[in-house]
C-alpha atoms as a PDB file:
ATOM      1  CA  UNK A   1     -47.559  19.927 190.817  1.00  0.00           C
ATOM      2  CA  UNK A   2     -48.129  23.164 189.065  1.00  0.00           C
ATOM      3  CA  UNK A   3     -47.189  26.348 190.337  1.00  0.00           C
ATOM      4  CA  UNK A   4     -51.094  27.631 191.318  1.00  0.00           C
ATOM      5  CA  UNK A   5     -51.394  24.695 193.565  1.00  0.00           C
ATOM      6  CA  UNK A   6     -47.778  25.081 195.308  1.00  0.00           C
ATOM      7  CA  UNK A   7     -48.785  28.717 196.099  1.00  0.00           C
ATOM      8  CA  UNK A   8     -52.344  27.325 197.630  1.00  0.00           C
ATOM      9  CA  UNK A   9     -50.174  25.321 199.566  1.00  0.00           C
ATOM     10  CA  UNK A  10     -47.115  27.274 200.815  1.00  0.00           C
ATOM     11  CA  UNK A  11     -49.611  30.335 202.003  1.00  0.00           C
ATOM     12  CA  UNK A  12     -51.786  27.105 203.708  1.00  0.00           C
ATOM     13  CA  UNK A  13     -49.213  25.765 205.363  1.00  0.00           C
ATOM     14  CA  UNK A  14     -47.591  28.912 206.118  1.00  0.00           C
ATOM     15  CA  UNK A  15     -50.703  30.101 207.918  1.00  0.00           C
ATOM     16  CA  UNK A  16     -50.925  27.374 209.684  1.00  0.00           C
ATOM     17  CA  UNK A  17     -47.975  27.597 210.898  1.00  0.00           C
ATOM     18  CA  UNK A  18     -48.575  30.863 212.759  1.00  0.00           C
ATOM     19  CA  UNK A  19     -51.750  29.595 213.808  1.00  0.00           C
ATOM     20  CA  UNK A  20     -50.287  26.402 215.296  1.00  0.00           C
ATOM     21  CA  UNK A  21     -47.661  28.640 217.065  1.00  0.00           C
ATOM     22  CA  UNK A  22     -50.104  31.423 218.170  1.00  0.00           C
ATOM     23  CA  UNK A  23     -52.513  29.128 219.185  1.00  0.00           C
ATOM     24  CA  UNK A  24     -50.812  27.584 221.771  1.00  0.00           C
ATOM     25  CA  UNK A  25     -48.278  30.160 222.885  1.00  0.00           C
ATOM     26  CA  UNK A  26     -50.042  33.338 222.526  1.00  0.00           C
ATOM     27  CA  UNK A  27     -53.655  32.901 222.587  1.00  0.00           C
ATOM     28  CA  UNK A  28     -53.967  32.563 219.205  1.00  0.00           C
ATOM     29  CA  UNK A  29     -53.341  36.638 219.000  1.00  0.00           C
ATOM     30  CA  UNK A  30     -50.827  36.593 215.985  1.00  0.00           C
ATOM     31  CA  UNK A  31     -53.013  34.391 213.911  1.00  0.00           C
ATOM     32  CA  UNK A  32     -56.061  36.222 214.350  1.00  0.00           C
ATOM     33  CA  UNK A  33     -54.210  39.528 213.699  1.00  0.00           C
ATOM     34  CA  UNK A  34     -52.880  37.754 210.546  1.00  0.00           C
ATOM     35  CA  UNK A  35     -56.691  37.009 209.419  1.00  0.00           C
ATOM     36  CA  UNK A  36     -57.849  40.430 210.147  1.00  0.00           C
ATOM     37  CA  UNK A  37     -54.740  41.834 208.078  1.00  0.00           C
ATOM     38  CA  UNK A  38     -56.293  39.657 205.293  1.00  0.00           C
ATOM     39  CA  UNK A  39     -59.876  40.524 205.259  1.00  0.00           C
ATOM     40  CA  UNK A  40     -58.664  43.870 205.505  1.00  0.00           C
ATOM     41  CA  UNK A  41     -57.157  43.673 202.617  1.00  0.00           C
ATOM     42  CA  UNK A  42     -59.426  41.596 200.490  1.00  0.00           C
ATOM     43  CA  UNK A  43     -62.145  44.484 201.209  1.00  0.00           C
ATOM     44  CA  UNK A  44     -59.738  46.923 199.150  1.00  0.00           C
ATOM     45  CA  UNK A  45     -59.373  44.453 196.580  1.00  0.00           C
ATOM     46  CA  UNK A  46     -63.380  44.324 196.277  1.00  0.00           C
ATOM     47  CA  UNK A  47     -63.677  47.890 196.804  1.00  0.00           C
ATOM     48  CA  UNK A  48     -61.362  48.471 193.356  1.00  0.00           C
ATOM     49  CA  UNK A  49     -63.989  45.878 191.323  1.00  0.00           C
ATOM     50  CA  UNK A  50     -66.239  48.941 191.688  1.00  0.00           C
ATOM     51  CA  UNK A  51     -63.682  50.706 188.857  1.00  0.00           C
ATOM     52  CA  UNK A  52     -65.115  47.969 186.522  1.00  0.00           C
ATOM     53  CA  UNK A  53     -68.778  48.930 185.025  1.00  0.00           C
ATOM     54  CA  UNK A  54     -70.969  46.485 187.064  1.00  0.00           C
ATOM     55  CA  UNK A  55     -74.852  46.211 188.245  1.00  0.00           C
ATOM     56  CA  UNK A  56     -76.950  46.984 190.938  1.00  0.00           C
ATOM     57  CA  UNK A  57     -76.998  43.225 191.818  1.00  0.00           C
ATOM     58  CA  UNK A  58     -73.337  43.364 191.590  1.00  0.00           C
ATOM     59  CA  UNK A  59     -73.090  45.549 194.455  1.00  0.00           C
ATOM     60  CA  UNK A  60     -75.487  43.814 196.472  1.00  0.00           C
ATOM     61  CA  UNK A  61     -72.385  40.685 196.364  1.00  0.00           C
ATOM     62  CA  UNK A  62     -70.146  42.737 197.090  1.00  0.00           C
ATOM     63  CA  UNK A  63     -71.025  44.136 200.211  1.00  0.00           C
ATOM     64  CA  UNK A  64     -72.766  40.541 200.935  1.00  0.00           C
ATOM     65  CA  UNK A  65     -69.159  39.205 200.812  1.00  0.00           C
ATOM     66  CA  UNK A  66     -67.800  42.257 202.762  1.00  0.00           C
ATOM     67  CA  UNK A  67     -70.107  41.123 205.740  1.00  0.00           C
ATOM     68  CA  UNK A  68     -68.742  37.193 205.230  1.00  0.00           C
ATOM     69  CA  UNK A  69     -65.184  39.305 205.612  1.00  0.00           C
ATOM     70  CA  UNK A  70     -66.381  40.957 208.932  1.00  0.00           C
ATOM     71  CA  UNK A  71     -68.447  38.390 210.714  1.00  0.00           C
ATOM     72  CA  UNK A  72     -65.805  35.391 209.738  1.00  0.00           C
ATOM     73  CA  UNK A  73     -63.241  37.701 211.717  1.00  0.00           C
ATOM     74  CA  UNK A  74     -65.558  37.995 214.382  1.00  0.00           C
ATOM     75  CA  UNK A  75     -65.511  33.885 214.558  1.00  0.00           C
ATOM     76  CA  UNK A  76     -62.122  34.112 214.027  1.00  0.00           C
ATOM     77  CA  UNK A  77     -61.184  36.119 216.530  1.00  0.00           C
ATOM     78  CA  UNK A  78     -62.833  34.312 219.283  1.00  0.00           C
ATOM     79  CA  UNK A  79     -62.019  30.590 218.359  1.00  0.00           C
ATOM     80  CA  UNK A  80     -60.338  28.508 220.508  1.00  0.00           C
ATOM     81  CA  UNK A  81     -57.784  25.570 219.842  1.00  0.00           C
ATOM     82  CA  UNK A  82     -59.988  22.647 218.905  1.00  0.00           C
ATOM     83  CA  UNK A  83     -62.895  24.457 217.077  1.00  0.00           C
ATOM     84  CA  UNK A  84     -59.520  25.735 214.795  1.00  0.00           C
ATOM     85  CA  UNK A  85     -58.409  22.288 213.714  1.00  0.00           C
ATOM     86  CA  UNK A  86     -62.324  21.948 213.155  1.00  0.00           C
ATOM     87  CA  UNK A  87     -61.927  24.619 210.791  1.00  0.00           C
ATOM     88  CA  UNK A  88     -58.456  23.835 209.191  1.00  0.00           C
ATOM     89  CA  UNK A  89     -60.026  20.464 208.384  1.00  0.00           C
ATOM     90  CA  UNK A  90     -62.222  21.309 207.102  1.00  0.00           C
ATOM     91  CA  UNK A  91     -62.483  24.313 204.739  1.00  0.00           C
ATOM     92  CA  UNK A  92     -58.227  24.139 203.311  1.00  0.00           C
ATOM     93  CA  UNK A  93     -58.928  20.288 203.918  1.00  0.00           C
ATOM     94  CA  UNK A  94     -61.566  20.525 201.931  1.00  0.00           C
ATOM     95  CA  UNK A  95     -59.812  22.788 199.284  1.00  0.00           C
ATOM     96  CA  UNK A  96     -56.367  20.870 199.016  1.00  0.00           C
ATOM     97  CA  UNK A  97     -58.150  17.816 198.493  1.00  0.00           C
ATOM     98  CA  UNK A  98     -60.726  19.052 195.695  1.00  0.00           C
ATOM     99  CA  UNK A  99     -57.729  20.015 194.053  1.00  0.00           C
ATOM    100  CA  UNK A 100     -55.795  17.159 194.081  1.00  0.00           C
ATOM    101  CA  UNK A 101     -58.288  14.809 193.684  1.00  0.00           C
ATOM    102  CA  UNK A 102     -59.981  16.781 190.357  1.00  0.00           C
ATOM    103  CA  UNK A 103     -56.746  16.570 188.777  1.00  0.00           C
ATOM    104  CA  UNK A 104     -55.928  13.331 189.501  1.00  0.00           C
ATOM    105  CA  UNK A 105     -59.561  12.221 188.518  1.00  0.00           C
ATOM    106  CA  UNK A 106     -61.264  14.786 186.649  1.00  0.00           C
ATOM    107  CA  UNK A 107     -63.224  13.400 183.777  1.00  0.00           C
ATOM    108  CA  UNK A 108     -62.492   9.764 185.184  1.00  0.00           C
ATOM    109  CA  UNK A 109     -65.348   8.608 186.755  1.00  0.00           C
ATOM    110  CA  UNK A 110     -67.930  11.552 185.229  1.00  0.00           C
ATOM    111  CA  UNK A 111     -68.239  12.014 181.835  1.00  0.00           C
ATOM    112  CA  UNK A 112     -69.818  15.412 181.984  1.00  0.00           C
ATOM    113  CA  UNK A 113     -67.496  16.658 184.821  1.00  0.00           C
ATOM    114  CA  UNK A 114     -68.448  20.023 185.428  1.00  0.00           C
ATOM    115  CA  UNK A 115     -70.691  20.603 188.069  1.00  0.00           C
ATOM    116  CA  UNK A 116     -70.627  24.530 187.902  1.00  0.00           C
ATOM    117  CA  UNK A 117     -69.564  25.586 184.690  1.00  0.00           C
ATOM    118  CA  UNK A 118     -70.469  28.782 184.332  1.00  0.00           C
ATOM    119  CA  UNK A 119     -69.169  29.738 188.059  1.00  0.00           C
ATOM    120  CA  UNK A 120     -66.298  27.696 188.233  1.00  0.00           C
ATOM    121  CA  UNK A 121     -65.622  26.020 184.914  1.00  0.00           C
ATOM    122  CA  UNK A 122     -61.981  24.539 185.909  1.00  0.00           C
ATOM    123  CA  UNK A 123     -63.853  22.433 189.418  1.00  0.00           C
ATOM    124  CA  UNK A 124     -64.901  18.378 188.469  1.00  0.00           C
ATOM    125  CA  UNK A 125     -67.398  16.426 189.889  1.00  0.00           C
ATOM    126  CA  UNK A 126     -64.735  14.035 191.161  1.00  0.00           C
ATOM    127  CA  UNK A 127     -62.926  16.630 192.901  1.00  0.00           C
ATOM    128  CA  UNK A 128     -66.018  18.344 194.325  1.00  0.00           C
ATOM    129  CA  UNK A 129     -67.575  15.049 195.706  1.00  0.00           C
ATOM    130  CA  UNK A 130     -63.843  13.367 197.074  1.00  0.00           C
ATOM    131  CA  UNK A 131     -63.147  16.911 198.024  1.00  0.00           C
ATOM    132  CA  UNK A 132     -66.089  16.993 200.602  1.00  0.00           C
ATOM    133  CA  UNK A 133     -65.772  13.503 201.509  1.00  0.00           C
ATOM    134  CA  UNK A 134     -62.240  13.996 202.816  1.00  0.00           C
ATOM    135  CA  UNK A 135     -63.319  17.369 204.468  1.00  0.00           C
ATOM    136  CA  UNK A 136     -66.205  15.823 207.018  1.00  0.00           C
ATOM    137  CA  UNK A 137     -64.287  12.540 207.395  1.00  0.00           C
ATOM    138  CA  UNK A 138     -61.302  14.131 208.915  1.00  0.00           C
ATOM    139  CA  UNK A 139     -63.512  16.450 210.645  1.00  0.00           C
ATOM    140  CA  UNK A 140     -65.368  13.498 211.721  1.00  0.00           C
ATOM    141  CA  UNK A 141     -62.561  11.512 213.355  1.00  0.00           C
ATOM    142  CA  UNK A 142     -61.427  14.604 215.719  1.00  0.00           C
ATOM    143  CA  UNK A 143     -65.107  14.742 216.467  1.00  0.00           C
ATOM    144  CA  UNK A 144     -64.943  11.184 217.455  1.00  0.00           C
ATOM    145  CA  UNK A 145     -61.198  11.673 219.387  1.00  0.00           C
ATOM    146  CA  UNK A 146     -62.561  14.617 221.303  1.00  0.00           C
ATOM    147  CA  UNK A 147     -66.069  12.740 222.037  1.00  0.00           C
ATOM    148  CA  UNK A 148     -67.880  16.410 221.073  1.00  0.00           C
ATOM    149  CA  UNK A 149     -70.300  15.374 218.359  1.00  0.00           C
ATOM    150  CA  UNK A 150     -73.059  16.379 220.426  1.00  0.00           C
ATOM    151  CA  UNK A 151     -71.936  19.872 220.783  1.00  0.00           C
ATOM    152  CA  UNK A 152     -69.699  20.814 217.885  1.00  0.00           C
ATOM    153  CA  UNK A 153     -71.976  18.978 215.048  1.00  0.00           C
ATOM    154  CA  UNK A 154     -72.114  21.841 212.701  1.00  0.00           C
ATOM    155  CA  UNK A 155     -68.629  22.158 211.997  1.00  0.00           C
ATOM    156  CA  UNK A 156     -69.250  19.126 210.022  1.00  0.00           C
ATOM    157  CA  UNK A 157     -70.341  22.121 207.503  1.00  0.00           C
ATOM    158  CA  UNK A 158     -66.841  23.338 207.028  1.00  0.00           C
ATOM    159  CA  UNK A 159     -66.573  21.396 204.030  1.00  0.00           C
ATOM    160  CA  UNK A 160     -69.895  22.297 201.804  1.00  0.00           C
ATOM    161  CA  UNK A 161     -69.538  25.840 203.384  1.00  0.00           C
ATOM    162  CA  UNK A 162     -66.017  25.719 201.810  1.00  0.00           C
ATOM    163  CA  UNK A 163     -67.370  25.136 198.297  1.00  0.00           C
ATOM    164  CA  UNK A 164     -70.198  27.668 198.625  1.00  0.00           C
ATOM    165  CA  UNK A 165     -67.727  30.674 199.768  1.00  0.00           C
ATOM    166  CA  UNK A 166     -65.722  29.839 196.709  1.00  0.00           C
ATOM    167  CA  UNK A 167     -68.669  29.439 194.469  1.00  0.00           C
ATOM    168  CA  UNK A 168     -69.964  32.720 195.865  1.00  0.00           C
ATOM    169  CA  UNK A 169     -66.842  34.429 195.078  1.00  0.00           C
ATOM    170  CA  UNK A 170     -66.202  33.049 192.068  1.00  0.00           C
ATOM    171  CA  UNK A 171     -69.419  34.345 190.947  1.00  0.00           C
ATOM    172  CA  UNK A 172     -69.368  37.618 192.694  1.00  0.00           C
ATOM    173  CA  UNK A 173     -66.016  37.920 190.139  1.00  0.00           C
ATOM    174  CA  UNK A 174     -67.827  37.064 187.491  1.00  0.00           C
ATOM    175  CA  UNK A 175     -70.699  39.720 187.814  1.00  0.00           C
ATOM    176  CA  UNK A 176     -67.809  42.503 188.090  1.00  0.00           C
ATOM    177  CA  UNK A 177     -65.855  40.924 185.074  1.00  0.00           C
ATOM    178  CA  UNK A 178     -63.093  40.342 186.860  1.00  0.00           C
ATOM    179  CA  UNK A 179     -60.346  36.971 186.612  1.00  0.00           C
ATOM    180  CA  UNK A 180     -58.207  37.919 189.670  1.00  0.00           C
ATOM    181  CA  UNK A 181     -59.366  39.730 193.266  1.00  0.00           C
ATOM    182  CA  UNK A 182     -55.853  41.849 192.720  1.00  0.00           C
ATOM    183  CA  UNK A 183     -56.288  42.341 189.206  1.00  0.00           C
ATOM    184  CA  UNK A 184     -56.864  46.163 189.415  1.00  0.00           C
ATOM    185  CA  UNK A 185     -55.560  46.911 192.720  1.00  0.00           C
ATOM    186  CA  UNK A 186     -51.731  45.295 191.990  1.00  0.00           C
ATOM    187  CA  UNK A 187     -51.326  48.235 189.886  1.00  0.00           C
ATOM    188  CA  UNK A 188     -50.853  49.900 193.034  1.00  0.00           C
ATOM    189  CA  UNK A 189     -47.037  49.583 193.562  1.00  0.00           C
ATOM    190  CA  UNK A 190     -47.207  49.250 197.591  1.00  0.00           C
ATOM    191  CA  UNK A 191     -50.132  46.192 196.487  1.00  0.00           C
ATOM    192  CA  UNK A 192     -47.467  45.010 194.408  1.00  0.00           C
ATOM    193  CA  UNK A 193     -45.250  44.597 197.037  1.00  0.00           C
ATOM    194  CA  UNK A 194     -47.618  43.146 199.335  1.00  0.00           C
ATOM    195  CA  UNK A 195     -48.910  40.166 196.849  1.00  0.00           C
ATOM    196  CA  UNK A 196     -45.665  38.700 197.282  1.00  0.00           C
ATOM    197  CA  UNK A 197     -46.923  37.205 200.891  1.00  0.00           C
ATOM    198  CA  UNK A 198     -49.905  35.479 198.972  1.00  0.00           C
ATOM    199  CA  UNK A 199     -47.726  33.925 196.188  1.00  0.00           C
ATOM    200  CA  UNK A 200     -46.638  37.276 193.810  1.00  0.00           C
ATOM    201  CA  UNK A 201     -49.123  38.603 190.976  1.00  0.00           C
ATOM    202  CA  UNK A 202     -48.907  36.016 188.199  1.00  0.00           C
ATOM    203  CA  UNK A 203     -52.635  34.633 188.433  1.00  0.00           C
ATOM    204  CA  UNK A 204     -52.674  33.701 192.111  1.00  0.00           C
ATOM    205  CA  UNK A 205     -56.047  35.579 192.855  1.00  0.00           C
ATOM    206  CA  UNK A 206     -55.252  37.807 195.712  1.00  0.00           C
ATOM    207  CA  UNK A 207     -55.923  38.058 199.379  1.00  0.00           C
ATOM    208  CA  UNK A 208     -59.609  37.310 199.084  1.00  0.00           C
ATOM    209  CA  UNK A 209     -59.107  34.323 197.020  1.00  0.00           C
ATOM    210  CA  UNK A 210     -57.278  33.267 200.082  1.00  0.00           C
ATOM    211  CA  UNK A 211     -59.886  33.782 202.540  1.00  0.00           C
ATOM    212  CA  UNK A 212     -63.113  33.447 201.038  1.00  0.00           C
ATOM    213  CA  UNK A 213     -63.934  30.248 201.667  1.00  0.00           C
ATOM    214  CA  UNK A 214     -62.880  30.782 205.533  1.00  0.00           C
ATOM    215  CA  UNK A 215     -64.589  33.660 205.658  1.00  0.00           C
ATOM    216  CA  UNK A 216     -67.989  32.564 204.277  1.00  0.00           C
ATOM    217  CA  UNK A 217     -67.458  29.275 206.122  1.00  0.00           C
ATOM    218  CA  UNK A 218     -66.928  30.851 209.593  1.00  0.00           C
ATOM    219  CA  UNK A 219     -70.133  33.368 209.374  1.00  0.00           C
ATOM    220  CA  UNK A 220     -72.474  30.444 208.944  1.00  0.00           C
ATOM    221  CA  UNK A 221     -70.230  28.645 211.441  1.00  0.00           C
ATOM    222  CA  UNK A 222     -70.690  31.912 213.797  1.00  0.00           C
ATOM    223  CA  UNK A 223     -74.650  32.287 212.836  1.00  0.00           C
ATOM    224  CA  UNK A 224     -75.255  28.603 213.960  1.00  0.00           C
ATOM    225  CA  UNK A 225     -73.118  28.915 216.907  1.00  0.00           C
ATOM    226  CA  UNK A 226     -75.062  31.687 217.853  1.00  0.00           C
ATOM    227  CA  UNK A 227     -78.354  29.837 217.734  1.00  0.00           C
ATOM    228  CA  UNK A 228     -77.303  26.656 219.348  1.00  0.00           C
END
């Protein structure tokens, strides 16, 4: 296990943890506070990309991704205990699983197994596809436990929602030139300081790399919700 993944994993499960606890002890309150603290954040890390020499469509991304960062609080901040294990399923379930499955499989099954290589050159079709599977099957089965199909269908989403919010990101970093969301602000002592909670500064993204997923995830989610 290499150190990128344990970090995915220790700031999942450490989340999680105050979810779980918030969730049924406090409303949920510390959790969503937690979230807001993060988009928060991840909107100074995209406003530094702007120190980078970038284009007009550039910006239009960037403040796309900056309303994913609002409206996926919004969602956040008014979900209730089952629609979160919806989520928790299915957009970390969905990114744990990519993970472990591409490098367990990568180049396996496909021989050409890069679906999006010139987004995300480092995802594999094995890990993609396995990935999603393992995302709307668990989803699925608490769907099935609860009896709620009917009404809670579209969080069936979280998965493919998952992959698009980190597809969108990826390419939004891309456009600016930029590896890491923290790579210019974590020159910025007190930012320094305060990547330590998301794994430290050694090529672990940043807050938004964190989040985006969730947050793209839950503003469809909240869009659809909305609707139906």
């Amino acid at each position: 296990m290499d150190k990128n993944f344990r970090v995915r994993v220790s700031v999942g499960v450490g989340m999680f943890a105050v979810a779980l606890v918030s969730l049924y002890t406090f409303n949920g309150t510390p959790f969503k506070l937690l979230f807001t603290l993060f988009a928060v954040i991840s909107m100074l890390e995209l406003f530094s990309f702007f120190r980078k020499k970038h284009k007009s469509s550039a910006t239009f991304l960037a403040v796309l991704e900056i309303v994913f960062l609002v409206w996926g609080t919004i969602f956040v901040a008014d979900i209730d205990v089952p629609h979160f294990w919806y989520i928790i399923l299915g957009v970390p379930g969905y990114d744990i699983f990519a993970y472990l499955f591409g490098k367990a499989f990568g180049g396996k099954i496909f021989k050409k197994s890069r679906p999006f290589p010139h987004i995300s050159k480092n995802k594999t079709w094995e890990g993609t596809i396995l990935g999603l599977a393992s995302a709307i099957i668990m989803v699925t089965i608490l769907m099935a436990v609860r009896g709620s199909f009917s009404t809670d269908w579209y969080y069936l989403l979280c998965g493919p929602l998952a992959l698009m919010g980190d597809l969108f990101e990826s390419h939004l970093k891309r456009q600016f030139k930029v590896k890491d969301s923290n790579e210019i602000v974590i020159k910025n002592k007190i930012f320094a300081k305060l990547e330590l909670l998301v794994g430290g500064t050694e090529g672990h993204g940043g807050y938004l790399d964190r989040i985006d997923s969730t947050a793209f995830a839950a503003t469809i989610l909240l869009i659809i919700s909305s609707l139906f």
